[in-house]
C-alpha atoms as a PDB file:
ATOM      1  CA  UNK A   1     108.766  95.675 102.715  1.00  0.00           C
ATOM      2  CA  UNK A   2     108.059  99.259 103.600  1.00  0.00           C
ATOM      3  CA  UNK A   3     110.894 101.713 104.041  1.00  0.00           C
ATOM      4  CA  UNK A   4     111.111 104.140 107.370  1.00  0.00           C
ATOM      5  CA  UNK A   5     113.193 106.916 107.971  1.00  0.00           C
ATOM      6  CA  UNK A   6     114.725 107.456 111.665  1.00  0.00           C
ATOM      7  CA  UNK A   7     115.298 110.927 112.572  1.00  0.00           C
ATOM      8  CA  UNK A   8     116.921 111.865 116.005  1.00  0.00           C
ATOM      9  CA  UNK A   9     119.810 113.383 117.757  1.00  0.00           C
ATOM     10  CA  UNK A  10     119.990 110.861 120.647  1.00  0.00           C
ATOM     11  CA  UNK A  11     121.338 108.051 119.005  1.00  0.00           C
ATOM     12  CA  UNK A  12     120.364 105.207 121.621  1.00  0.00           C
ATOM     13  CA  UNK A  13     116.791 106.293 120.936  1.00  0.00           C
ATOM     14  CA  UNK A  14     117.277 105.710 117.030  1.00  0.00           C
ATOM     15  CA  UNK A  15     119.249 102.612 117.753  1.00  0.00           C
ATOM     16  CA  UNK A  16     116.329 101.113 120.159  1.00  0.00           C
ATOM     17  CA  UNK A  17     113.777 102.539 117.261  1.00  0.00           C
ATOM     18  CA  UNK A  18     115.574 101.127 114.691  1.00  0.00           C
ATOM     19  CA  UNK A  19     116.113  97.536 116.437  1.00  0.00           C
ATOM     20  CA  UNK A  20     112.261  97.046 117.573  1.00  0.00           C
ATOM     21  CA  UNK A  21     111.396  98.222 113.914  1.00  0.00           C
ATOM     22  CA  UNK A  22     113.976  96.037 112.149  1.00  0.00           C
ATOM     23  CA  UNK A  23     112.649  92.686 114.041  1.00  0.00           C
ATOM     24  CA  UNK A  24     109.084  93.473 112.782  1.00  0.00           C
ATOM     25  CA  UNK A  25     110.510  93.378 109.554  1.00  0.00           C
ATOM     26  CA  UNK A  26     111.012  96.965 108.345  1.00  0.00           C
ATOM     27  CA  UNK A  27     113.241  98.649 106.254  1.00  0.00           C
ATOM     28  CA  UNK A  28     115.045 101.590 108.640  1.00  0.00           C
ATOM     29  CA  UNK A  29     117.194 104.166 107.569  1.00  0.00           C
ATOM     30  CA  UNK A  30     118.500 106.373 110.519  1.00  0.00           C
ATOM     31  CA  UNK A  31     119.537 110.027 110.583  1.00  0.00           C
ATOM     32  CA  UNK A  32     120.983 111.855 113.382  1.00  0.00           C
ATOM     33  CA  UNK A  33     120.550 115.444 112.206  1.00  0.00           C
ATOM     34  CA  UNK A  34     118.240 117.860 109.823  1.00  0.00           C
ATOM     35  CA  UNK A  35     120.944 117.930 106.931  1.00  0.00           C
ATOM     36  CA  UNK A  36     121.414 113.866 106.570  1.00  0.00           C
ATOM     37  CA  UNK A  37     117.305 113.571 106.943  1.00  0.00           C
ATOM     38  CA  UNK A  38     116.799 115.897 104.029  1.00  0.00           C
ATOM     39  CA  UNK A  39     119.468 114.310 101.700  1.00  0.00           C
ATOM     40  CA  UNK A  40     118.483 110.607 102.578  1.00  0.00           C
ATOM     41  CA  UNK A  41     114.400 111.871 101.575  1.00  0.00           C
ATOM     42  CA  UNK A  42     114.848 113.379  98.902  1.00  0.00           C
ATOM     43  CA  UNK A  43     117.091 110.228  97.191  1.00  0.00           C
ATOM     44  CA  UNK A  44     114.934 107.506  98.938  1.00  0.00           C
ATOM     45  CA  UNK A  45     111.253 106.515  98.539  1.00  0.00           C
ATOM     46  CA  UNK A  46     109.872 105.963 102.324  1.00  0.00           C
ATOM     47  CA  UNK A  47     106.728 104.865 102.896  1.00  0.00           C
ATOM     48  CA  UNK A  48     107.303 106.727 107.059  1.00  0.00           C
ATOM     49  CA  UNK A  49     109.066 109.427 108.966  1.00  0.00           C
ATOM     50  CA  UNK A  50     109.751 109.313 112.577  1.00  0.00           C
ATOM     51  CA  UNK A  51     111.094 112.432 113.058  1.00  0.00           C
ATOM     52  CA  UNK A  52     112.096 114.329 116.319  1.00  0.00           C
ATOM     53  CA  UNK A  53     110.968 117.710 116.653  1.00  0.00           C
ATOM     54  CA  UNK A  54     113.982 119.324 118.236  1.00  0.00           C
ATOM     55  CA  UNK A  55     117.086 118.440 116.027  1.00  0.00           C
ATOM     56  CA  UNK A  56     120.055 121.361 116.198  1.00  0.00           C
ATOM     57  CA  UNK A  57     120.942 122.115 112.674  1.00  0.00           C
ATOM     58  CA  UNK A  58     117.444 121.685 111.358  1.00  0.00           C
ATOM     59  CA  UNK A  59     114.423 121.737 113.285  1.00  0.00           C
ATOM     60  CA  UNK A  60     112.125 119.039 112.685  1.00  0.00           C
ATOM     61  CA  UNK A  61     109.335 121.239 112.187  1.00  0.00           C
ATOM     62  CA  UNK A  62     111.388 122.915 108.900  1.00  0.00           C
ATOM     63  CA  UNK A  63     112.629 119.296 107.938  1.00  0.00           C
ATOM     64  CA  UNK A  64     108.554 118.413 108.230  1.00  0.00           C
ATOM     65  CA  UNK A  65     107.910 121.417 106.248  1.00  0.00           C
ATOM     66  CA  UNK A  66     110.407 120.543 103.531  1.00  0.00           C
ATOM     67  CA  UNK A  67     108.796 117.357 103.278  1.00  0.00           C
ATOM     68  CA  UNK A  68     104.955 118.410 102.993  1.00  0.00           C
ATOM     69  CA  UNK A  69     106.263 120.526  99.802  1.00  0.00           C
ATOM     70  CA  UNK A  70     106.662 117.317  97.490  1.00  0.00           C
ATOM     71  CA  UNK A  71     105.343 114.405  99.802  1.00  0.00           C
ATOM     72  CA  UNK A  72     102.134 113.407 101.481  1.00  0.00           C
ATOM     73  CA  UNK A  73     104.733 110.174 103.207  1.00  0.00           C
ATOM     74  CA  UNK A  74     103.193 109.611 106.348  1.00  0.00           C
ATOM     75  CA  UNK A  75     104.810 111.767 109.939  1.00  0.00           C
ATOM     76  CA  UNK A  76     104.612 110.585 113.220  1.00  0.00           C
ATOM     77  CA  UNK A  77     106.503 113.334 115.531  1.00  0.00           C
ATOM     78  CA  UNK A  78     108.484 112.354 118.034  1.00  0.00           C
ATOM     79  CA  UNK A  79     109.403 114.721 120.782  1.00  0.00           C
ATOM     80  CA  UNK A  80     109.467 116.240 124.271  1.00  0.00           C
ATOM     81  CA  UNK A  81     107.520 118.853 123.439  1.00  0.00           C
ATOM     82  CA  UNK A  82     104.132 117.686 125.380  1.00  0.00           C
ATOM     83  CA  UNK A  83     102.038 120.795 125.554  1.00  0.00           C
ATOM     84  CA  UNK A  84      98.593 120.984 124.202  1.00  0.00           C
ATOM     85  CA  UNK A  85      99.804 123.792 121.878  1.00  0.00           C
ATOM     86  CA  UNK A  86     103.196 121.934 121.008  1.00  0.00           C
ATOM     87  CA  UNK A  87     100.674 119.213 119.897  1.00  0.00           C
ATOM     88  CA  UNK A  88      98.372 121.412 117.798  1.00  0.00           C
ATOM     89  CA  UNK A  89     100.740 123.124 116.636  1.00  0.00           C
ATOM     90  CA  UNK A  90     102.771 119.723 114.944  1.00  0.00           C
ATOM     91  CA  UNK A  91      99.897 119.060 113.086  1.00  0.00           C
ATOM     92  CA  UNK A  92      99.192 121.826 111.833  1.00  0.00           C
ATOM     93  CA  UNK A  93     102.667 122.095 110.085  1.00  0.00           C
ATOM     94  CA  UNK A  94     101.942 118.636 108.600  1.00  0.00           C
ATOM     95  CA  UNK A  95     102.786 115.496 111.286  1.00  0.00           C
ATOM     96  CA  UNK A  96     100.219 112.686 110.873  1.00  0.00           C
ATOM     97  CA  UNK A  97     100.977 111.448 114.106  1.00  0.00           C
ATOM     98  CA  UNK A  98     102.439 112.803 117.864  1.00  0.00           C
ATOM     99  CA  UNK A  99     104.079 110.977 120.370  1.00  0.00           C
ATOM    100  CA  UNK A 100     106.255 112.385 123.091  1.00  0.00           C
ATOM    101  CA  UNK A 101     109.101 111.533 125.395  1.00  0.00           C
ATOM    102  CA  UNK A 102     109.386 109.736 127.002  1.00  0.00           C
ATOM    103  CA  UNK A 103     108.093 106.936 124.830  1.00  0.00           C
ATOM    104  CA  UNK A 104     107.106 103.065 125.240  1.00  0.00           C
ATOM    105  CA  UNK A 105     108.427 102.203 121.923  1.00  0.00           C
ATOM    106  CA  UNK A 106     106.263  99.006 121.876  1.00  0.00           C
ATOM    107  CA  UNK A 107     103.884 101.536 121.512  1.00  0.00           C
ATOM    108  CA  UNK A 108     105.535 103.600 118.411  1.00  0.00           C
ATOM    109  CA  UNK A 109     105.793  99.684 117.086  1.00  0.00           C
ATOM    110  CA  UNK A 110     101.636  99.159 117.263  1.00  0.00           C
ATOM    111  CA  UNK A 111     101.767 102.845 116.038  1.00  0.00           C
ATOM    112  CA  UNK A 112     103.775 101.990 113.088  1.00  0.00           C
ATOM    113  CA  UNK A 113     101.861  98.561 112.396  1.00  0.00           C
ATOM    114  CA  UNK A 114      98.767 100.974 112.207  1.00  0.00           C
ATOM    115  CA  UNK A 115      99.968 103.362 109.293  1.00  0.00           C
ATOM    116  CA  UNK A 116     100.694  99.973 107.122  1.00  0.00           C
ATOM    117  CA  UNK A 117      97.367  98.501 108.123  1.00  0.00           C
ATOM    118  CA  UNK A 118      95.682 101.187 107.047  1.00  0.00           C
ATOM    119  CA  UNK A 119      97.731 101.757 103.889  1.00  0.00           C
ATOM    120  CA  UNK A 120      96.948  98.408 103.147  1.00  0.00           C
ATOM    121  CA  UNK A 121      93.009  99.127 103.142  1.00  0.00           C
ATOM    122  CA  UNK A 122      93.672 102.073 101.061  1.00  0.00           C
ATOM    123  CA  UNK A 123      95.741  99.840  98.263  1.00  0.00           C
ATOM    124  CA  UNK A 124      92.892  96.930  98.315  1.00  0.00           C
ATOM    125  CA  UNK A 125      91.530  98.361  95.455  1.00  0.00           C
ATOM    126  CA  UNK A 126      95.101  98.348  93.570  1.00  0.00           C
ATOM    127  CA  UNK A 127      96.296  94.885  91.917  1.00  0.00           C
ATOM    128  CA  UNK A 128      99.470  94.451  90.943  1.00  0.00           C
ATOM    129  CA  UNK A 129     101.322  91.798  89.295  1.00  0.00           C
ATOM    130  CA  UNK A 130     105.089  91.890  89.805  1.00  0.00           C
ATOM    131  CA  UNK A 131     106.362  94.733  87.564  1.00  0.00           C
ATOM    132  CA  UNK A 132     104.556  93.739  84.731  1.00  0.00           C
ATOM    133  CA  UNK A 133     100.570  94.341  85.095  1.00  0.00           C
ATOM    134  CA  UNK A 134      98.659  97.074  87.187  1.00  0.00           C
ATOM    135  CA  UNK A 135      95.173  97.314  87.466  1.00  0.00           C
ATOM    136  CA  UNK A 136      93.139 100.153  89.468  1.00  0.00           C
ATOM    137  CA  UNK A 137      89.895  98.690  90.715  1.00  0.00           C
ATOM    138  CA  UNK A 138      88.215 102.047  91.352  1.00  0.00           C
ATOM    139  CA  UNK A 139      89.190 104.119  88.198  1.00  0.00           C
ATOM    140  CA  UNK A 140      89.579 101.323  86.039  1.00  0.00           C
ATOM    141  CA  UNK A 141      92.814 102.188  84.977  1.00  0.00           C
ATOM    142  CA  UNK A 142      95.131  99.568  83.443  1.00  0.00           C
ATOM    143  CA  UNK A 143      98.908  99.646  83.161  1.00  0.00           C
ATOM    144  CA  UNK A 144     101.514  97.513  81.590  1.00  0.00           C
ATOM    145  CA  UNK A 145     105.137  98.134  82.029  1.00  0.00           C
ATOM    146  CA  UNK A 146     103.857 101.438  83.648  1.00  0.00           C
ATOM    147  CA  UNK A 147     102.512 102.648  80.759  1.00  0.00           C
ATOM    148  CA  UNK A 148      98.224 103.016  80.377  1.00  0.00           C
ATOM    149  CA  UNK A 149      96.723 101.221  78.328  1.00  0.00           C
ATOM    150  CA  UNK A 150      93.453 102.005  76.843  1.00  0.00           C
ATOM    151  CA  UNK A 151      90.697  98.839  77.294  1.00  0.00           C
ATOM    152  CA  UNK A 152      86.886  98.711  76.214  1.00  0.00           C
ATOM    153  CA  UNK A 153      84.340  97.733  79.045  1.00  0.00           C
ATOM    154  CA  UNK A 154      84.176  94.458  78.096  1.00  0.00           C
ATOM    155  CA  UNK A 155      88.118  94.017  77.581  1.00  0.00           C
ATOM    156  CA  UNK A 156      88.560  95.128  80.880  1.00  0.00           C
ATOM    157  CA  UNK A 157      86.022  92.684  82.388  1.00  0.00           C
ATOM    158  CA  UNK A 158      87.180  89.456  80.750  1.00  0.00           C
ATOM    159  CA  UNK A 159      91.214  90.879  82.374  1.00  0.00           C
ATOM    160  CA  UNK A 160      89.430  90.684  85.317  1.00  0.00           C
ATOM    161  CA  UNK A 161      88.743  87.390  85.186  1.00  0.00           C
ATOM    162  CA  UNK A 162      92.356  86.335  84.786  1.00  0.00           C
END
């Protein structure tokens, strides 16, 4: 299940968010200001931030700049500022992703779906079994327990066929 964090000041637009979101099956967290977005990243692992751009305490483009210090977590922007240089200007302080408001959130939804679709290319190459066994397909890196372990060539083939 992947995790997404909800930030917004309007609270029916994280409620209607949050409710499309939560039928597809996600994991939603929702913050209604800078302050409770920050504390709810930094103690939570999410896999997605919809974030607003214009929050009062702390402006979404600080709270995305906060973020891009210790996190590469995917950003789609969310916001009402529509100008080409509003746009440009998101991205360039980190946002993956820009929509603006008003919003079809059926839309955001498909937008959503696409991060974790493409995430899920990206982890093909990564097998895991439950907590126990991790194997990296490209580097060839095995894990047990979470901790490497070391494998000959031909060790790692016959895992392989397990």
């Amino acid at each position: 299940m992947f995790n997404i964090l909800i930030v917004d000041d309007e609270i029916k637009i994280t409620q209607v968010i949050k409710a499309y979101l939560d039928k597809e099956g996600y994991n939603c967290i929702v913050a209604n200001n800078g302050e409770q977005a920050l504390k709810y990243f930094y103690n939570n692992n999410f896999d997605l931030i919809i974030l607003d751009r214009m929050i009062p305490d702390i402006s979404g483009e600080d709270i995305c700049k906060k973020i891009r210090e210790t996190s590469m977590v995917h950003i789609i922007m969310l916001t009402a500022k529509i100008e080409d240089e509003d746009r440009i200007d998101g991205f360039n302080i980190g946002c993956d992703d820009y929509v603006c408001k008003p919003f079809n959130v059926k839309e955001l939804v498909l937008r959503v779906k696409a991060v974790f679709r493409k995430m899920d290319v990206e982890n093909k190459d990564l097998l895991k079994f439950s907590d126990e066994l991790e194997i990296d397909m490209n580097s060839h890196e095995v894990k047990v327990r979470g901790k490497k372990v070391e494998l000959t060539n031909t060790e790692y083939k016959i895992l392989l066929l397990f």
